[in-house]
C-alpha atoms as a PDB file:
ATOM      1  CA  UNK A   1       5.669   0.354 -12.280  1.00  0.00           C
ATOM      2  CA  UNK A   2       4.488   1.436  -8.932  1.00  0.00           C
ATOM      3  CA  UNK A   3       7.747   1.034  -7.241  1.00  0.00           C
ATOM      4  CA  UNK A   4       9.636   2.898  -9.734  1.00  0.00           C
ATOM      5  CA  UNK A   5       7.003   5.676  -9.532  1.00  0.00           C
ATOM      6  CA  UNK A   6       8.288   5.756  -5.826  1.00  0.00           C
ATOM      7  CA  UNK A   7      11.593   5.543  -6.648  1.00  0.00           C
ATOM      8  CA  UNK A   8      11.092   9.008  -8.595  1.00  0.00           C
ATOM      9  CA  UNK A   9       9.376  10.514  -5.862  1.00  0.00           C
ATOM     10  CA  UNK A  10      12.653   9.490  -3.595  1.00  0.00           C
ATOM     11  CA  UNK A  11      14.897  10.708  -6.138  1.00  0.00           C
ATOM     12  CA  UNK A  12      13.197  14.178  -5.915  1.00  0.00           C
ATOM     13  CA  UNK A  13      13.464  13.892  -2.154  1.00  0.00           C
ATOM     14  CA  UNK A  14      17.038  13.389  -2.343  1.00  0.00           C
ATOM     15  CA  UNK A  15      16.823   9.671  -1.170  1.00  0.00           C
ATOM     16  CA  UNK A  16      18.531   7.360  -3.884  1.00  0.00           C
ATOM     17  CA  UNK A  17      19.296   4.440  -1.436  1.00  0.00           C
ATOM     18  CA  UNK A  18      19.073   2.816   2.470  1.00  0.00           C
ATOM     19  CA  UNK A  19      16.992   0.998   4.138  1.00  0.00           C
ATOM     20  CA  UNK A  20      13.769   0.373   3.188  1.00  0.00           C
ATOM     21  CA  UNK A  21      10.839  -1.595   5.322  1.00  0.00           C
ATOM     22  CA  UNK A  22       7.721  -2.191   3.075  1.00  0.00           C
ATOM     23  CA  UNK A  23       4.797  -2.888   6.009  1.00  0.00           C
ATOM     24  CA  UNK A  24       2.011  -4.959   3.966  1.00  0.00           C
ATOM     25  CA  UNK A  25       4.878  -6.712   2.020  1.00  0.00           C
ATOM     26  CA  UNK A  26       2.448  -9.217   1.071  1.00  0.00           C
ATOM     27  CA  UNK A  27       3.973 -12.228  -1.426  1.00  0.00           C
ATOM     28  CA  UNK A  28       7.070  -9.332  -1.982  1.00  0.00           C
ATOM     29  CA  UNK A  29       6.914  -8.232  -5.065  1.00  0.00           C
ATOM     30  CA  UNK A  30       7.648  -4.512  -4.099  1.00  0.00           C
ATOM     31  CA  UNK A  31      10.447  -5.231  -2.001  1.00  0.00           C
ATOM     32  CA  UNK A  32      11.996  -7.438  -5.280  1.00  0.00           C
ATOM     33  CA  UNK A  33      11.806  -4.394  -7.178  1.00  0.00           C
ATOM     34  CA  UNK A  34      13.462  -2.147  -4.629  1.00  0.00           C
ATOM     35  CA  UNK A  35      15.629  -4.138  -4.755  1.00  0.00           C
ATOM     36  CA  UNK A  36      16.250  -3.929  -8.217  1.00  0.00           C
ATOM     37  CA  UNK A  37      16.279  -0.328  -7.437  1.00  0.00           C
ATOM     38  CA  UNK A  38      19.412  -0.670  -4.972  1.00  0.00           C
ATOM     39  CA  UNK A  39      17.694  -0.333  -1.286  1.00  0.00           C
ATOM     40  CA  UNK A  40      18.235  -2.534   0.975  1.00  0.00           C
ATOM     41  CA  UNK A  41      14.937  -4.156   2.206  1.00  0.00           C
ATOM     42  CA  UNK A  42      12.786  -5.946   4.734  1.00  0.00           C
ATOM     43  CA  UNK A  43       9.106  -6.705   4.666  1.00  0.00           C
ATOM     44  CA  UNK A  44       6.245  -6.658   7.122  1.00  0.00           C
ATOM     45  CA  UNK A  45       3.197  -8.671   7.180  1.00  0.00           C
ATOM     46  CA  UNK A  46       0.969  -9.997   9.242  1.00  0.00           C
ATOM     47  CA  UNK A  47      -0.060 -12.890   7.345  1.00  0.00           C
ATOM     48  CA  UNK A  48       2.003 -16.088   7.639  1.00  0.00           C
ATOM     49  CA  UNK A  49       0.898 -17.521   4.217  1.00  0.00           C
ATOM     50  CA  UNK A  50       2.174 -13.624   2.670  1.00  0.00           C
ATOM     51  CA  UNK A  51       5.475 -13.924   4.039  1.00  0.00           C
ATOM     52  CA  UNK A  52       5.709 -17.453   3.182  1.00  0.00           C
ATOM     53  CA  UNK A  53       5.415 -16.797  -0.134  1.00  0.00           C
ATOM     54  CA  UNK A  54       7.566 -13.404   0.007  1.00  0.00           C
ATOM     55  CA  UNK A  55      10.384 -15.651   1.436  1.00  0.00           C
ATOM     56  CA  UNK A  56      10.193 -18.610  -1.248  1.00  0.00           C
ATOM     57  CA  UNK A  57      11.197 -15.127  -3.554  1.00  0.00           C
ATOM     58  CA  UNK A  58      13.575 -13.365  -1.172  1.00  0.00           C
ATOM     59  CA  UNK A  59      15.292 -16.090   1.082  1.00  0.00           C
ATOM     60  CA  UNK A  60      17.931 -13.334   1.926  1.00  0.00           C
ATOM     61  CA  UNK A  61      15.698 -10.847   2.633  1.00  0.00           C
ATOM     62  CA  UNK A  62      14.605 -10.116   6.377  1.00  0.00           C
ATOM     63  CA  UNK A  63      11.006 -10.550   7.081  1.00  0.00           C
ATOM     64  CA  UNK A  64       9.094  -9.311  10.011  1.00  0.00           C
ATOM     65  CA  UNK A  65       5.374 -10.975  10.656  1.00  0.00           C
ATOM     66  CA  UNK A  66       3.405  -8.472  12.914  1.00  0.00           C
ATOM     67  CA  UNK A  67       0.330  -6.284  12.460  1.00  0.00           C
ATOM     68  CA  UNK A  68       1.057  -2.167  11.737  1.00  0.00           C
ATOM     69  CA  UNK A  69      -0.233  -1.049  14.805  1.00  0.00           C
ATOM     70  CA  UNK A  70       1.840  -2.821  17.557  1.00  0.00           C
ATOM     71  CA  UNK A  71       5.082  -2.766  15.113  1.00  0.00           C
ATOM     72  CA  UNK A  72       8.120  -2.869  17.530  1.00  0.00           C
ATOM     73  CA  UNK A  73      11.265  -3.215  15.585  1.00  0.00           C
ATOM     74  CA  UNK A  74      13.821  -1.501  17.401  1.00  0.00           C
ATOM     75  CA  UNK A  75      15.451  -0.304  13.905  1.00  0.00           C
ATOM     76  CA  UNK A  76      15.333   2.632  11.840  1.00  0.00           C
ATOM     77  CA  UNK A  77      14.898   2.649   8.025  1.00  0.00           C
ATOM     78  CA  UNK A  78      15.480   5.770   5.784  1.00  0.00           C
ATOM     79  CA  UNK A  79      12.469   5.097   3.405  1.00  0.00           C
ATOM     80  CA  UNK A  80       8.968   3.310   4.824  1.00  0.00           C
ATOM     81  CA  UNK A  81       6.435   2.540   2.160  1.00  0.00           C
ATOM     82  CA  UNK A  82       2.478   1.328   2.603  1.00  0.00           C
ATOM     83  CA  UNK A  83       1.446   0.642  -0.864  1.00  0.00           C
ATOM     84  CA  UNK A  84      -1.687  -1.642  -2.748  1.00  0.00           C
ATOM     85  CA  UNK A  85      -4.693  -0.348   0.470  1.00  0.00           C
ATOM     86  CA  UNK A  86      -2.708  -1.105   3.129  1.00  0.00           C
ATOM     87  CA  UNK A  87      -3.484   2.096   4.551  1.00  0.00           C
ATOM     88  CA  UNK A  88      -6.520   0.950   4.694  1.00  0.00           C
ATOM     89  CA  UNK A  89      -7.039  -1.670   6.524  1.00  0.00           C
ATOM     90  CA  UNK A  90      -6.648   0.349   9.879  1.00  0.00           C
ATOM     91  CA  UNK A  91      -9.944  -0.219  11.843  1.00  0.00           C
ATOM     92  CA  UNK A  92     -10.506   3.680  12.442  1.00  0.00           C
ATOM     93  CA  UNK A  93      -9.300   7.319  13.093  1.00  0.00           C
ATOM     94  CA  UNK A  94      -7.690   6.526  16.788  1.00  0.00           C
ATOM     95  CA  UNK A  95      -5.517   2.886  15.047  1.00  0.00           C
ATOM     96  CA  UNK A  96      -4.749   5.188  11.721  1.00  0.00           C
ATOM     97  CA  UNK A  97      -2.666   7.683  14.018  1.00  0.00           C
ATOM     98  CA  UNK A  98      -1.477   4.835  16.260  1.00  0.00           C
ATOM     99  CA  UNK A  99       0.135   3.302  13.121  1.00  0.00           C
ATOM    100  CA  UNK A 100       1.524   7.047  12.137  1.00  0.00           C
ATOM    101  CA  UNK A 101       2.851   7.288  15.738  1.00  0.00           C
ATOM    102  CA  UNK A 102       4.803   3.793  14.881  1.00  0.00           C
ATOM    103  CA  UNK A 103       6.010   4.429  11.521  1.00  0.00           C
ATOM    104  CA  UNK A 104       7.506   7.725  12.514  1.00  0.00           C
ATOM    105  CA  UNK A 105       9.108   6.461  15.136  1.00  0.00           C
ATOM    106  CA  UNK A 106      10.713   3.482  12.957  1.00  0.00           C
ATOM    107  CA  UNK A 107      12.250   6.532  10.402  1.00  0.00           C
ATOM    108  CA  UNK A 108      15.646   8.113  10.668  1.00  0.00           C
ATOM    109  CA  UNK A 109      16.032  11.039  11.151  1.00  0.00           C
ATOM    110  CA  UNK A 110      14.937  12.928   7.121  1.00  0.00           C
ATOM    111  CA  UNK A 111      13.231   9.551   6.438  1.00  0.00           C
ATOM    112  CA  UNK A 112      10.190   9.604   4.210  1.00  0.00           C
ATOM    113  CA  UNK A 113       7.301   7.301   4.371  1.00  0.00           C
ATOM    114  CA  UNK A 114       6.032   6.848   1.421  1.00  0.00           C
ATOM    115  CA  UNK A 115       1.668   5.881   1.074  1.00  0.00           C
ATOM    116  CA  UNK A 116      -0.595   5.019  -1.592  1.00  0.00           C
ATOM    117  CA  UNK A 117      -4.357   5.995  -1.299  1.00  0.00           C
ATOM    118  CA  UNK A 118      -6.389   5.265  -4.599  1.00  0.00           C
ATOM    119  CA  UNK A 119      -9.504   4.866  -2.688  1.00  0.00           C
ATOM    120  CA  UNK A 120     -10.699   7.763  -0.564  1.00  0.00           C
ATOM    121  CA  UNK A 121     -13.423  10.459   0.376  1.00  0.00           C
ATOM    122  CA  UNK A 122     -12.875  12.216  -2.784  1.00  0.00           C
ATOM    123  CA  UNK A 123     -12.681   9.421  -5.251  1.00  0.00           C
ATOM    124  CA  UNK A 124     -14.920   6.733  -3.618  1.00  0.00           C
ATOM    125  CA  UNK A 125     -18.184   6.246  -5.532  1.00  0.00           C
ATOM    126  CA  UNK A 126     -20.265   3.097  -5.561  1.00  0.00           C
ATOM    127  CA  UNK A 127     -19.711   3.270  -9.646  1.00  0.00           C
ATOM    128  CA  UNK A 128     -16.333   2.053  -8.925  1.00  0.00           C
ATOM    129  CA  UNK A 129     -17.811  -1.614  -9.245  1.00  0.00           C
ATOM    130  CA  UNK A 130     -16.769  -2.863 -12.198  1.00  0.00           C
ATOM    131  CA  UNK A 131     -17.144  -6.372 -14.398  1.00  0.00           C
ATOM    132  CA  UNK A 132     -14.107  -6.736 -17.293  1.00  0.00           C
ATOM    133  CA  UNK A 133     -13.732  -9.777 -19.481  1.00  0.00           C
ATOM    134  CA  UNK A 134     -10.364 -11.275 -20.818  1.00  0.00           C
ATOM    135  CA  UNK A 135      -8.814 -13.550 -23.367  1.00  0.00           C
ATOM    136  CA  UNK A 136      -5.163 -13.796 -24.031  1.00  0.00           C
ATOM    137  CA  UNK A 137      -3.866 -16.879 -25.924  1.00  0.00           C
ATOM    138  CA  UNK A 138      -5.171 -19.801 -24.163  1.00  0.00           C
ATOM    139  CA  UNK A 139      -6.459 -17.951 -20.721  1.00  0.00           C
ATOM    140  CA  UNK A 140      -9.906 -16.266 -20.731  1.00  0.00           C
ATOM    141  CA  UNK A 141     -11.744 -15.071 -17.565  1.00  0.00           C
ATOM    142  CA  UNK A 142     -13.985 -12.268 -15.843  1.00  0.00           C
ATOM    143  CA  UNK A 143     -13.662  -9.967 -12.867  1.00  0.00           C
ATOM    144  CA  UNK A 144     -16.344  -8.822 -11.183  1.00  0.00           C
ATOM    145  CA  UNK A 145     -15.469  -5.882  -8.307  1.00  0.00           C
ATOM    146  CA  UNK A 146     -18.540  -4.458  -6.101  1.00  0.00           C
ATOM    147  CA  UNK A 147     -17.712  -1.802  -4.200  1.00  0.00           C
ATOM    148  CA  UNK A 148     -20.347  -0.371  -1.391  1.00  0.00           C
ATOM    149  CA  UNK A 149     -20.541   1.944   1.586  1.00  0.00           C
ATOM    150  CA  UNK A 150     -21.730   1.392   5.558  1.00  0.00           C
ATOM    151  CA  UNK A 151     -21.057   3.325   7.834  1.00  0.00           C
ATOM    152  CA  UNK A 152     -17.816   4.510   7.167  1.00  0.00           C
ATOM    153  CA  UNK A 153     -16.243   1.967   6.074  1.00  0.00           C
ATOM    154  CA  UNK A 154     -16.109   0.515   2.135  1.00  0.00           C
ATOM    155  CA  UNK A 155     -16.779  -3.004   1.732  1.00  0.00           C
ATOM    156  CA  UNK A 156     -15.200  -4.722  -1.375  1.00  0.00           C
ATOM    157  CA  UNK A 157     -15.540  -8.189  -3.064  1.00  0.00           C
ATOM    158  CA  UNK A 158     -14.082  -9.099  -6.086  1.00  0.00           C
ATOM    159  CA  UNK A 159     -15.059 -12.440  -7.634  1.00  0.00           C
ATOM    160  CA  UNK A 160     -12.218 -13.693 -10.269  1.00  0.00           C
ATOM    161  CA  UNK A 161     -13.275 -16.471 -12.686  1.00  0.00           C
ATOM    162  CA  UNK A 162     -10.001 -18.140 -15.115  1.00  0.00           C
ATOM    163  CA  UNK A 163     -10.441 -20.441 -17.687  1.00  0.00           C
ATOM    164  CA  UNK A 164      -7.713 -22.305 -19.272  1.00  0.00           C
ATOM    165  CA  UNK A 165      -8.490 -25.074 -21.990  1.00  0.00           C
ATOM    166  CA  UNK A 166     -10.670 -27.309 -19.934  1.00  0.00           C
ATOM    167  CA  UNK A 167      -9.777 -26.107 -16.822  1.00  0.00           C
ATOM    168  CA  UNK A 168     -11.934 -23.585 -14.389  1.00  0.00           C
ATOM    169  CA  UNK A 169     -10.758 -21.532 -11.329  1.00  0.00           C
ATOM    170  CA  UNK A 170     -13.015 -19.363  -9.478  1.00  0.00           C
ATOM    171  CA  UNK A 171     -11.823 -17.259  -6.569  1.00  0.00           C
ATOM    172  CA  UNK A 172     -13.813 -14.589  -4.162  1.00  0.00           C
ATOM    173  CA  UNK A 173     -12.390 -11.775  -2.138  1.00  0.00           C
ATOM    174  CA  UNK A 174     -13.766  -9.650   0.155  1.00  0.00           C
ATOM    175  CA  UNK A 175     -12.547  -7.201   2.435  1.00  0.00           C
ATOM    176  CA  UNK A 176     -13.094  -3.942   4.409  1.00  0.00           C
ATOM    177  CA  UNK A 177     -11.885  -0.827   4.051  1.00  0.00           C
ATOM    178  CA  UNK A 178     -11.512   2.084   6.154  1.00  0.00           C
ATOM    179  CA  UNK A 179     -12.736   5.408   3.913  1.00  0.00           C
ATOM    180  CA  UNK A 180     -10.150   7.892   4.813  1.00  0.00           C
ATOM    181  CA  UNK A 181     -10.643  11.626   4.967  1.00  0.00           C
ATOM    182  CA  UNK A 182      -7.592  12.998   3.389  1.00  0.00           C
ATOM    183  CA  UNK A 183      -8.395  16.507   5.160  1.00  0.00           C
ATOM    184  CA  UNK A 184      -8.114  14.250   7.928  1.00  0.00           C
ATOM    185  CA  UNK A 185      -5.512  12.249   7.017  1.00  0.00           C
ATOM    186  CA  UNK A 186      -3.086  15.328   6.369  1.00  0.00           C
ATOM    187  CA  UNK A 187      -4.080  16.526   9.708  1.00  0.00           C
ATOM    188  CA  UNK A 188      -3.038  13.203  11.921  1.00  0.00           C
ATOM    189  CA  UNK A 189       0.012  13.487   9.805  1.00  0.00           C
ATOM    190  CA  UNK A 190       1.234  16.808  10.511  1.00  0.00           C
ATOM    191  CA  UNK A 191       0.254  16.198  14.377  1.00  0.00           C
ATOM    192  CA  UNK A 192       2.504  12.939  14.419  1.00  0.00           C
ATOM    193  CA  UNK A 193       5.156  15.447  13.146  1.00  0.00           C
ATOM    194  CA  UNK A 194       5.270  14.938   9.379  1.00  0.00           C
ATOM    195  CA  UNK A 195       5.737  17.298   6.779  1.00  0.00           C
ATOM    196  CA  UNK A 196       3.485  16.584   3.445  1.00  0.00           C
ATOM    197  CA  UNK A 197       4.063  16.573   0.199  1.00  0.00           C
ATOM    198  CA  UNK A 198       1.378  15.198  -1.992  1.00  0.00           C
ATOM    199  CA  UNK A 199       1.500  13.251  -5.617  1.00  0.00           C
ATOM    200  CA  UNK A 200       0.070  11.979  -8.715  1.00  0.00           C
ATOM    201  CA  UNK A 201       0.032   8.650  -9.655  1.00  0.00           C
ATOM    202  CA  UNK A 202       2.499   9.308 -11.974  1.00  0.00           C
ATOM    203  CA  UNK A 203       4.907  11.011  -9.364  1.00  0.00           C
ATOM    204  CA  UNK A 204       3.617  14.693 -10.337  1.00  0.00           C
ATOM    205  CA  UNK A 205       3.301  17.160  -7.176  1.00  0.00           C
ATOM    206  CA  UNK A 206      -0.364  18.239  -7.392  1.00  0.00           C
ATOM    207  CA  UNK A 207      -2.773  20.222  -5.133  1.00  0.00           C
ATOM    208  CA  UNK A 208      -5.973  18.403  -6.911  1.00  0.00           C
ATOM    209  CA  UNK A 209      -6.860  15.441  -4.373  1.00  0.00           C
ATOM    210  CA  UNK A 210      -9.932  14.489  -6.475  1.00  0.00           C
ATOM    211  CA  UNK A 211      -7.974  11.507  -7.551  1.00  0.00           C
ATOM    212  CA  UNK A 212      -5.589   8.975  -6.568  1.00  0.00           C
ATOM    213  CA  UNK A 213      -2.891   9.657  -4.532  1.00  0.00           C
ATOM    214  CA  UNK A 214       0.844   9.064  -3.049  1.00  0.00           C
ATOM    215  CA  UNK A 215       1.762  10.725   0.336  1.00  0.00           C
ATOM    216  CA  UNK A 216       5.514  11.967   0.614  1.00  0.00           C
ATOM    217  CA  UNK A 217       5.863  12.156   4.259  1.00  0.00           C
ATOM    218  CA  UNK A 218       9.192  13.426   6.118  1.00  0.00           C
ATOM    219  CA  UNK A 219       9.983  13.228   9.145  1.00  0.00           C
END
């Protein structure tokens, strides 16, 4: 759903196809989809286990395994997209426009990058941790998400339980987030030479950044 959701924001843009680099590509299910969508694609991840995965999917598809901030491709891509927190993984203010610096530079000319932020300054709120149960057919499970803040930064664990007939799996995840200051964030942007336009989840222009939100940024 996400991906077409970007697709619409493209459409509005006056992008409908090209080349499209999705950094944080993880196992590749957005890059499948755009696809789908008619782009042509290539993934970036820094994991070798991600793009392992991503390739079993897309053995055609060019793959690139480096970290955001010392991307060097020496290509340019008409669409860039940072979707599912990647965003956020950037250690602090000075790395987040260091990775802005790179992914402007790896846009054609008009490109847009395209970002996802469901988590920051404005939304975060330690009642975000969560426990939902559930049971379809033969599967049942739990997860638990905890969400707190230190210093800065938002630290996340999510502990996923699946049962199936006799069978138990029981998984943790934790991570850490950088919160971002979209004041901020709009700020770096415009000073890395972007122009802004901000969105819904559901694609919708909106000046209300009290919720989640998709970044439209041309260069």
């Amino acid at each position: 759903m996400k991906a077409r959701v970007v697709y619409s924001i493209l459409n509005g843009l006056g992008v409908k196809s090209g080349h499209l680099l999705d950094v944080g590509c993880g196992t590749g299910n957005h890059l499948r989809e755009f696809r789908l969508l008619g782009f042509s694609v290539e993934g970036l991840d820094s994991s070798i286990e991600m793009l392992r995965l991503a390739r079993a999917k897309l053995p055609n598809v060019v793959l690139h395994k480096a970290r955001m901030e010392w991307m060097r491709l020496g290509l340019g891509f008409d669409v860039i997209t940072l979707l599912s927190r990647t965003l956020l993984f950037v250690k602090n203010y000075f790395w987040l426009k260091v990775v802005l610096k790179r992914l402007f530079n790896h846009l054609n000319p008009d490109g847009v990058l395209i970002m996802d932020l469901d988590i920051h300054d404005l939304t975060f709120s330690p009642e975000l941790s969560s426990s939902n149960y559930f049971h379809e057919g033969k599967i049942e499970g739990s997860l638990m998400e905890d969400y707190e803040l230190n210093k800065g930064k938002i630290l996340w664990s999510a502990n996923l339980s699946i049962k199936e007939g006799s069978e138990l799996i029981r998984t943790v995840d934790n991570q850490e987030y950088l919160l971002i200051n979209v004041h901020k964030l709009m700020i770096l942007m415009r000073d890395v030479g972007f122009r802004v336009k901000i969105y819904d989840v559901n694609g919708v222009e909106t000046t209300n950044h009290k919720q989640a939100l998709i970044f439209a940024c041309i260069k």
